[in-house]
Protein backbone atom coordinates (compact mmCIF):
# COMPACT_ATOMS: atom_id res chain seq x y z
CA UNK A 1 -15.21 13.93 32.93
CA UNK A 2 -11.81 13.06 34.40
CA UNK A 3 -8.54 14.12 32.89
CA UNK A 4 -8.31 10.48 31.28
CA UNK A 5 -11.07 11.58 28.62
CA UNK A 6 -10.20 15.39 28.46
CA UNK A 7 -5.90 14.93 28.53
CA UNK A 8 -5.06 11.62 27.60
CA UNK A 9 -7.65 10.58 24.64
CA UNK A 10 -6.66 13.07 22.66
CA UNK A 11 -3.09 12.84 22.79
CA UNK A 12 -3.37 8.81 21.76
CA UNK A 13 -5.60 9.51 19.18
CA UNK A 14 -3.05 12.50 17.44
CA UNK A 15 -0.76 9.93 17.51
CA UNK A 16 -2.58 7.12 15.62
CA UNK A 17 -4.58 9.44 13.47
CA UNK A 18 -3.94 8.83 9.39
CA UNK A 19 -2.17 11.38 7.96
CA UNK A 20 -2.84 12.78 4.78
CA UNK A 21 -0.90 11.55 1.50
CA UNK A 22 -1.13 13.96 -1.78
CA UNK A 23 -2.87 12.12 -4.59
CA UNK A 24 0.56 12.98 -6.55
CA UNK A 25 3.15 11.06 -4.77
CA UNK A 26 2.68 7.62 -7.11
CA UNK A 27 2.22 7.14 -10.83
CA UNK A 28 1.29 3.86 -12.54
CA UNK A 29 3.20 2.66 -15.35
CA UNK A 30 0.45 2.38 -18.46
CA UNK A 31 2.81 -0.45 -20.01
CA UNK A 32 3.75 -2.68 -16.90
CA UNK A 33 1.30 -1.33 -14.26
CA UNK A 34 3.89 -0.97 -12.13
CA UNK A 35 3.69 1.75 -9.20
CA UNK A 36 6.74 4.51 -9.51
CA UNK A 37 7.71 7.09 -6.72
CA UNK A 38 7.75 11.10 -8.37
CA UNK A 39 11.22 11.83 -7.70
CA UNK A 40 11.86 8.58 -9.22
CA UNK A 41 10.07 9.62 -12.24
CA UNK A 42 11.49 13.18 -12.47
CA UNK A 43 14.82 11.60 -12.38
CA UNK A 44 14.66 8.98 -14.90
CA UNK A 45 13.14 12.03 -16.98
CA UNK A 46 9.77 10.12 -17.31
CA UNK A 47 10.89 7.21 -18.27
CA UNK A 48 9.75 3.76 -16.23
CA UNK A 49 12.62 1.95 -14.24
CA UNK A 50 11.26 -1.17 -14.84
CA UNK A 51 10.07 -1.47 -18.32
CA UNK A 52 11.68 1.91 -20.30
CA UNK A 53 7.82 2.88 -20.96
CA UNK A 54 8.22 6.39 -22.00
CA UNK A 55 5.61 8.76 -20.32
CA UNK A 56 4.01 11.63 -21.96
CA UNK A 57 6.43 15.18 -21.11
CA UNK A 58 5.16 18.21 -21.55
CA UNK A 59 6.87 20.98 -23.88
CA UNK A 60 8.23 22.99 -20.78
CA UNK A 61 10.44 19.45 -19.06
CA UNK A 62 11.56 18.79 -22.39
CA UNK A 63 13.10 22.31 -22.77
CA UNK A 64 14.12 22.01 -19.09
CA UNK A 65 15.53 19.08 -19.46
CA UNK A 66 17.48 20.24 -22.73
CA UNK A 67 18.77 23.69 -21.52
CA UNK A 68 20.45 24.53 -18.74
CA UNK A 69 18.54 27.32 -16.14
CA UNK A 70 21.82 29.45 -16.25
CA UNK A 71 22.26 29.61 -19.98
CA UNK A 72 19.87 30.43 -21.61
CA UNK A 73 18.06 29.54 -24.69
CA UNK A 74 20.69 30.80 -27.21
CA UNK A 75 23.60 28.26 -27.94
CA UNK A 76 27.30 29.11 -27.65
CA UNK A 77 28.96 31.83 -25.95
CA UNK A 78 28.29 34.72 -24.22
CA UNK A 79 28.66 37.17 -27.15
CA UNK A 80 25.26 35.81 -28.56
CA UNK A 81 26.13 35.07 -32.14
CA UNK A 82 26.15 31.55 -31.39
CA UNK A 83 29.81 30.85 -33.21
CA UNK A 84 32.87 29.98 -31.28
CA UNK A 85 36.25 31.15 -32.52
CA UNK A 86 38.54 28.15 -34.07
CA UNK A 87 41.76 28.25 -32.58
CA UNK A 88 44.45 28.61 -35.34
CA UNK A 89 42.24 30.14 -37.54
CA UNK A 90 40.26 28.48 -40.50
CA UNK A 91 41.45 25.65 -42.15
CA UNK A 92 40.18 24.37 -46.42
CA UNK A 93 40.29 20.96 -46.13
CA UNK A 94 40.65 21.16 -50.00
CA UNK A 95 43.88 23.36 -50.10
CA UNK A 96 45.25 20.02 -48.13
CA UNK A 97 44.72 17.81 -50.75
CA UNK A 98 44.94 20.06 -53.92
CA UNK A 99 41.76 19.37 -55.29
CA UNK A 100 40.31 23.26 -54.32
């Protein structure tokens, strides 16, 4: 064996060898057909860039995608009842007119 076979083969042949692609990198479009890149999906929130097919989501994106990580699922402010205070107090819109 000379050094050709033992050094050199190798080397070429880790430098043309295939590298493996994950099976999850491209999703088909069921309307169009058309092949989409996964970041391109998760951006578009499932939706197809080319034809506005909307792709089945799973109950966890949607939430994900409706709520923000840092806030939580309850809505308003940080007291937790969920009300915000109205500045000036609260106004009867039917004192205004004088039908109340």
């Amino acid at each position: 064996m000379s050094w050709l076979t033992e050094f050199v083969r190798p080397k070429i042949r880790n430098l043309f060898a295939r590298r493996e692609v994950p099976e999850n990198l491209w999703h088909q479009c069921p309307s169009c057909e058309q092949m989409i890149f996964q970041r391109d999906l998760a951006t578009n929130l499932k939706v197809c860039p080319h034809c506005a097919y909307h792709m089945r989501a799973s109950a966890l994106e949607r939430l994900a995608w409706t709520f923000d990580e840092d806030e939580g699922i309850g809505a308003g402010g940080g007291d937790g009842d969920g009300c915000t205070p109205i500045a000036g107090g609260f106004h009867d819109p039917c004192s205004a007119c004088g039908l109340g």
